[in-house]
PDB file of N, CA and C in Angstrom:
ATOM      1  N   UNK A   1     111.096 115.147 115.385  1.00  0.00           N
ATOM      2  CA  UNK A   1     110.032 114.182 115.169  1.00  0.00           C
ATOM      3  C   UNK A   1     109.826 113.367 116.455  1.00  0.00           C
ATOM      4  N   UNK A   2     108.457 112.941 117.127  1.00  0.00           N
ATOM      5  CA  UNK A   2     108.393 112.312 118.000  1.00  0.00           C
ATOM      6  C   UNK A   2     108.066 111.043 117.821  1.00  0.00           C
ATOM      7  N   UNK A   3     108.493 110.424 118.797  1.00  0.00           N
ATOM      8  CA  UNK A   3     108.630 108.603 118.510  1.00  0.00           C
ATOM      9  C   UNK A   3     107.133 108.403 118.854  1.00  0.00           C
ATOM     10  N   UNK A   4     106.474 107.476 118.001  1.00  0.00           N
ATOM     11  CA  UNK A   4     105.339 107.202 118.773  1.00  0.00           C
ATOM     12  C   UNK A   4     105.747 105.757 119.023  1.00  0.00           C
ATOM     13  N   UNK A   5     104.824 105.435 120.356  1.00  0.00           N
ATOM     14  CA  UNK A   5     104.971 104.600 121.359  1.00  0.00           C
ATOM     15  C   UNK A   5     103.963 103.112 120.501  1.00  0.00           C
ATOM     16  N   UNK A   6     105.182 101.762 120.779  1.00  0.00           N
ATOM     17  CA  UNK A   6     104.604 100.605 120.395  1.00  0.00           C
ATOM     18  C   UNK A   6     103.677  99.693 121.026  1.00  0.00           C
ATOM     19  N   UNK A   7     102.257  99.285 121.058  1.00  0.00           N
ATOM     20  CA  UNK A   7     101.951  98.607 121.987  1.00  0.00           C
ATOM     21  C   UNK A   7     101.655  97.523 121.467  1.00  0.00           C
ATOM     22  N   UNK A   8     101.747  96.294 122.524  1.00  0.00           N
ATOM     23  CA  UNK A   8     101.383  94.783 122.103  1.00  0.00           C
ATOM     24  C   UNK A   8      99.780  94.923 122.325  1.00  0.00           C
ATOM     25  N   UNK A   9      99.230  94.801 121.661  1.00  0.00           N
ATOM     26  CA  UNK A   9      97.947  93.847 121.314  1.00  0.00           C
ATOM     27  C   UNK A   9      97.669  92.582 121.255  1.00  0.00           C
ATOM     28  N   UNK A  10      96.842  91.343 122.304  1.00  0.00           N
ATOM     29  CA  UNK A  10      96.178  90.517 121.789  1.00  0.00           C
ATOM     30  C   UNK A  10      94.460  89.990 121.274  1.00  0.00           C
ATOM     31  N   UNK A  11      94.242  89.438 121.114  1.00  0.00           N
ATOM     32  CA  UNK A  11      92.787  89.089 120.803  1.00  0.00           C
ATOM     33  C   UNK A  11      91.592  89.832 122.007  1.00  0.00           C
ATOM     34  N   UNK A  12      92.222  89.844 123.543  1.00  0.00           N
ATOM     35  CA  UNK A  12      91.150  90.434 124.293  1.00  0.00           C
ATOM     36  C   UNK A  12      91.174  91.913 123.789  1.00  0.00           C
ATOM     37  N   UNK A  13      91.906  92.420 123.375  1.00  0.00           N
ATOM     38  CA  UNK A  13      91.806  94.029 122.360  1.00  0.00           C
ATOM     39  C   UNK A  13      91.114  94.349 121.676  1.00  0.00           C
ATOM     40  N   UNK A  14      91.101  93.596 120.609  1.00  0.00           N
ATOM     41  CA  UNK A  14      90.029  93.647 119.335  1.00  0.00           C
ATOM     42  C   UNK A  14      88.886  93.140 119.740  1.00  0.00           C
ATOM     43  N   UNK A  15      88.557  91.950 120.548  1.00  0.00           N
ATOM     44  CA  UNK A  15      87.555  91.643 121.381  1.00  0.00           C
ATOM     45  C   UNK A  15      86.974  92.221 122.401  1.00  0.00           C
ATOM     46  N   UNK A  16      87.557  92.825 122.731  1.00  0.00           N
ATOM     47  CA  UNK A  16      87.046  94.322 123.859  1.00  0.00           C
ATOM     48  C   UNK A  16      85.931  95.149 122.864  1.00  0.00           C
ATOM     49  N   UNK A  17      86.210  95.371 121.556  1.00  0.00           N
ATOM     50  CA  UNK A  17      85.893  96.390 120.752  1.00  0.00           C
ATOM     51  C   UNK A  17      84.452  95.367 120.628  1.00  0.00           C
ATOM     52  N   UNK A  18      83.790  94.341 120.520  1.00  0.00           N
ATOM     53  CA  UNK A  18      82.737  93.616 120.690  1.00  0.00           C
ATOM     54  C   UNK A  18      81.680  93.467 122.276  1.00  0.00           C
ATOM     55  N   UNK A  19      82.727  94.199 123.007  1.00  0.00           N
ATOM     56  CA  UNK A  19      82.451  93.502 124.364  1.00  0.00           C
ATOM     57  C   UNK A  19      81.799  94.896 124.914  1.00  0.00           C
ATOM     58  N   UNK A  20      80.528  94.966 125.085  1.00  0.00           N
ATOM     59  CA  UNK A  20      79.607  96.448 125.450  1.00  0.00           C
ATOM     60  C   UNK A  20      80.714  96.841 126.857  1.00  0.00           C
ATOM     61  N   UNK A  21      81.052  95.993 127.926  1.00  0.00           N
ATOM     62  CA  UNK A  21      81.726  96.459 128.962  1.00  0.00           C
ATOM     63  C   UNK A  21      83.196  97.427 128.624  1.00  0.00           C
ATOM     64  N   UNK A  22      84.061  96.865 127.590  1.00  0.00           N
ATOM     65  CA  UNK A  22      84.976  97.013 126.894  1.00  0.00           C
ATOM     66  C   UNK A  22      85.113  97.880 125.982  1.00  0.00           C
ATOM     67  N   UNK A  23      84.056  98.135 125.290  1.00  0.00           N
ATOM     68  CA  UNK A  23      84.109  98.651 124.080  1.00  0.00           C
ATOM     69  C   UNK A  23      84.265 100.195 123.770  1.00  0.00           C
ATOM     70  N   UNK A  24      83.950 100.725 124.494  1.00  0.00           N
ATOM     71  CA  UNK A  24      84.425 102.301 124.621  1.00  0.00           C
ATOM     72  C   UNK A  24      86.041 102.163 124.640  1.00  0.00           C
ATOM     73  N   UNK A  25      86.467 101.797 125.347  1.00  0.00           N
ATOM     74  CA  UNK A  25      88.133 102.005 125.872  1.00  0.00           C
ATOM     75  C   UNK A  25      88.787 101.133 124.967  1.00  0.00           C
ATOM     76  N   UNK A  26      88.901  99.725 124.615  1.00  0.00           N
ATOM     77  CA  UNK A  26      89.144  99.555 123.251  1.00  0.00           C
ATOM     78  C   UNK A  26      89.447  99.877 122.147  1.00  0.00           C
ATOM     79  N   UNK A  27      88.051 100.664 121.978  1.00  0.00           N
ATOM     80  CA  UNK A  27      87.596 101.230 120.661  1.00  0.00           C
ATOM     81  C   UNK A  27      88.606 102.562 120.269  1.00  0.00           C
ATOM     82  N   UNK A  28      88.878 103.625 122.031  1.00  0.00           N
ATOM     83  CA  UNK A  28      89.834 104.786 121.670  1.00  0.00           C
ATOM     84  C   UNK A  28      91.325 104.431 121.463  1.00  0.00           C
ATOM     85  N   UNK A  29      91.199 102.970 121.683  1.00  0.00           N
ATOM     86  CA  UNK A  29      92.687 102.527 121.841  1.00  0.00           C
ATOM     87  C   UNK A  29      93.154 101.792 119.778  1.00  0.00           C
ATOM     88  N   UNK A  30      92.291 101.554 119.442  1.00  0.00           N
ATOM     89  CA  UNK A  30      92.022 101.454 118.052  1.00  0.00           C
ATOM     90  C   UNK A  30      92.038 102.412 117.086  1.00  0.00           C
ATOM     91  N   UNK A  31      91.330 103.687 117.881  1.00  0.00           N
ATOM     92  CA  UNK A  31      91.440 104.893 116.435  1.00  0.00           C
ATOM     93  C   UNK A  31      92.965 105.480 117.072  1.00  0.00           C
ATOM     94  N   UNK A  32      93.756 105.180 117.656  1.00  0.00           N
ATOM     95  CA  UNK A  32      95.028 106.109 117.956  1.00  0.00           C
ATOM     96  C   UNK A  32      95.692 105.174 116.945  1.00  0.00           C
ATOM     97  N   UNK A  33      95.312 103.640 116.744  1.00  0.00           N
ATOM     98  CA  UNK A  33      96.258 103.104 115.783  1.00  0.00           C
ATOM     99  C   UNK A  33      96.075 103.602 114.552  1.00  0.00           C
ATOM    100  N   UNK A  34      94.568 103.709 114.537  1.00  0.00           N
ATOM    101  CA  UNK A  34      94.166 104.087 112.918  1.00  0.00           C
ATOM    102  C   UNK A  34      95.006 105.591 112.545  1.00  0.00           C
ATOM    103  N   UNK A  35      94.923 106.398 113.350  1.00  0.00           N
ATOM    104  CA  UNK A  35      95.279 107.781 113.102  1.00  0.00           C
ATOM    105  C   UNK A  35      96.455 107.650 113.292  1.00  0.00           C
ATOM    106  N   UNK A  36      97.685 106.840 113.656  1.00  0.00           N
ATOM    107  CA  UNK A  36      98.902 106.777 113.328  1.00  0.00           C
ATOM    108  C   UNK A  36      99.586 107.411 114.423  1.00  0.00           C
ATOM    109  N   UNK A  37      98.827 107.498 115.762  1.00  0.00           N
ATOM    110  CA  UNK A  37      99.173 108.144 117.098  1.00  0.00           C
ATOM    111  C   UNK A  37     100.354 106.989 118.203  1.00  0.00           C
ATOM    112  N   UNK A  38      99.634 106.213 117.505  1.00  0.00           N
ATOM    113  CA  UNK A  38     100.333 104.786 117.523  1.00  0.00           C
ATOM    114  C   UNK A  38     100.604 103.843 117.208  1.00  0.00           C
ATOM    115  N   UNK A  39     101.994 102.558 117.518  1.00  0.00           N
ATOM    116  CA  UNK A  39     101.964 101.824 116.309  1.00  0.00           C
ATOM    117  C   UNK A  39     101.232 100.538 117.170  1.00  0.00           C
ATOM    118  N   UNK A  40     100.247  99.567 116.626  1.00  0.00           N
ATOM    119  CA  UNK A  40     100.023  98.390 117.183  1.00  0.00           C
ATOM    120  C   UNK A  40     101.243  96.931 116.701  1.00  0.00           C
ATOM    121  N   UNK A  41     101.463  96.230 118.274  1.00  0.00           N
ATOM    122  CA  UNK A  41     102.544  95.445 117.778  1.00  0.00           C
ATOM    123  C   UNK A  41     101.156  93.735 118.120  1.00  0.00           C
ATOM    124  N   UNK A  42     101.370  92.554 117.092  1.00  0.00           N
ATOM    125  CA  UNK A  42     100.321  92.067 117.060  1.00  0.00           C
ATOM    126  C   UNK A  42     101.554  90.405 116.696  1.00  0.00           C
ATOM    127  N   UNK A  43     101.194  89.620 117.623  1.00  0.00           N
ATOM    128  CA  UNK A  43     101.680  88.657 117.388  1.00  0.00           C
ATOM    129  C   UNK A  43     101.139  87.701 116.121  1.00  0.00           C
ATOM    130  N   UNK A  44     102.374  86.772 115.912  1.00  0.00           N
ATOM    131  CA  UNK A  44     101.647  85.402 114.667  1.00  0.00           C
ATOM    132  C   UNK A  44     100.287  84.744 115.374  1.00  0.00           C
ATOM    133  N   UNK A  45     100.628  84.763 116.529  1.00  0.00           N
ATOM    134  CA  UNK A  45      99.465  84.187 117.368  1.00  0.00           C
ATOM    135  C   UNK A  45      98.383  84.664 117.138  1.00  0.00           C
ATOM    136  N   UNK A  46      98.653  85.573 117.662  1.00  0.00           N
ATOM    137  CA  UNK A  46      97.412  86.766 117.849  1.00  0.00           C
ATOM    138  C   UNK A  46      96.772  86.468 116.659  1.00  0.00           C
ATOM    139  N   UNK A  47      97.356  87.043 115.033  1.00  0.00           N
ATOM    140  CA  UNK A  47      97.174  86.961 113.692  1.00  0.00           C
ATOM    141  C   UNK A  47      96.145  85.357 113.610  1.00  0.00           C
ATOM    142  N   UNK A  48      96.605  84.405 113.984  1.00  0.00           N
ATOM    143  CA  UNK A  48      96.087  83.029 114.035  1.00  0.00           C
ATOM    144  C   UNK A  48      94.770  82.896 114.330  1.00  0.00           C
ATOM    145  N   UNK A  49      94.675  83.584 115.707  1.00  0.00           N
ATOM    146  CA  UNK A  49      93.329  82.988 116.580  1.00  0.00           C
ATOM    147  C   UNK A  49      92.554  84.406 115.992  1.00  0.00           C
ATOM    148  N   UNK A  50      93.020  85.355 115.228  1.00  0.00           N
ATOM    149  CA  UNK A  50      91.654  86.514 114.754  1.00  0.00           C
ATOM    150  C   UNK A  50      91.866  85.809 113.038  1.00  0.00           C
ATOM    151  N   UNK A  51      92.297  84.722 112.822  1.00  0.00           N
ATOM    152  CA  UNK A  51      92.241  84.407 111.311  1.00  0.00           C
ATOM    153  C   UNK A  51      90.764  83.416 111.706  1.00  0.00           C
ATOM    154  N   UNK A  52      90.684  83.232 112.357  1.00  0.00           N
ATOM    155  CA  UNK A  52      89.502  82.267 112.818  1.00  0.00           C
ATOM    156  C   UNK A  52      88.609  82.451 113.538  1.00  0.00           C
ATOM    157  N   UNK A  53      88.275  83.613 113.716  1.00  0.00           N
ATOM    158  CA  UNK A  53      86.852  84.476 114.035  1.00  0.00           C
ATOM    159  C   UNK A  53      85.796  84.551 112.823  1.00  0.00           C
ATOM    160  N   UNK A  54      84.779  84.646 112.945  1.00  0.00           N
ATOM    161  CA  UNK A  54      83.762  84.850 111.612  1.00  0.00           C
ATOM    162  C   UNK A  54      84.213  86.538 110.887  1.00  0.00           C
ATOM    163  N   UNK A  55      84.877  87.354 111.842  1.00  0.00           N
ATOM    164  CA  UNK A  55      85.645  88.895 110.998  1.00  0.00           C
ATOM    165  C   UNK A  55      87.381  88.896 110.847  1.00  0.00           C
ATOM    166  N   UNK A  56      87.399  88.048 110.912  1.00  0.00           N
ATOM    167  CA  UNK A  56      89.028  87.545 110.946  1.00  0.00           C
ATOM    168  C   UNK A  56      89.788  88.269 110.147  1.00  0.00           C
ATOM    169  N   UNK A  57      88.900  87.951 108.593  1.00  0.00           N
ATOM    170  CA  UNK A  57      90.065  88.446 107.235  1.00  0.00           C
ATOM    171  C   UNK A  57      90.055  90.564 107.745  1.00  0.00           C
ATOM    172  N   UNK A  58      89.468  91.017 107.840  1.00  0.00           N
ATOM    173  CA  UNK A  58      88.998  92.121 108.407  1.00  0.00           C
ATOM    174  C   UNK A  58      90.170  92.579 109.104  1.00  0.00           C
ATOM    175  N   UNK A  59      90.684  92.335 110.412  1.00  0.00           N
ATOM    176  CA  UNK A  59      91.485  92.308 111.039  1.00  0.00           C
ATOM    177  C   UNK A  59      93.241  91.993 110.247  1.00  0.00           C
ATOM    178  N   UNK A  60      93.254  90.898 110.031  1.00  0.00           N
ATOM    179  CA  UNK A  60      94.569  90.553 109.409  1.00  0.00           C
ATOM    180  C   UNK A  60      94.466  90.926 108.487  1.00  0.00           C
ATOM    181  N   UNK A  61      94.617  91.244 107.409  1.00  0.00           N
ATOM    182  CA  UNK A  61      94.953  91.535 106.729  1.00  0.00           C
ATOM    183  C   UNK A  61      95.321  93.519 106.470  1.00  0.00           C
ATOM    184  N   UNK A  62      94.940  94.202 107.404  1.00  0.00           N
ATOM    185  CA  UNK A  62      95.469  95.522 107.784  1.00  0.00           C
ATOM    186  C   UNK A  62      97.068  95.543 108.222  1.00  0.00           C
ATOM    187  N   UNK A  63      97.267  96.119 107.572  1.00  0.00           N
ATOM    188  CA  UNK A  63      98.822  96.692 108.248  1.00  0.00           C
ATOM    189  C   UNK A  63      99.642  95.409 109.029  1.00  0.00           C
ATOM    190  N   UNK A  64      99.706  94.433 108.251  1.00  0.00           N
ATOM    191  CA  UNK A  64     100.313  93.029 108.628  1.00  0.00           C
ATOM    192  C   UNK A  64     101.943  92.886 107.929  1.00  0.00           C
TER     193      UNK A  64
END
């Protein structure tokens, strides 16, 4: 079985995925989490300042 690799994520991540400059590369860095290619590691912080975006609940509440 191969280990998949942990990465830290903060808010410019998920905010990349908004950001037209960003948003391609982001976005492939998002479906490797979705597809389980990788694991995302996501601070309380992090969790905090995307609880208080207008898509917040969206975000946190996935795989928390």
């Amino acid at each position: 079985m191969m280990t998949r690799l942990k990465v830290y994520i903060d808010t410019s991540v998920i905010g990349g995925c908004m950001d037209v400059e960003f948003q391609n590369t982001s976005q492939l860095l998002i479906n490797k989490f979705k597809k389980g290619e990788m694991i995302a590691v996501v601070s309380e912080l992090t969790k905090t300042e995307l609880k208080r975006t207008p898509r917040g609940s969206e975000y946190t509440h996935r795989n928390t």
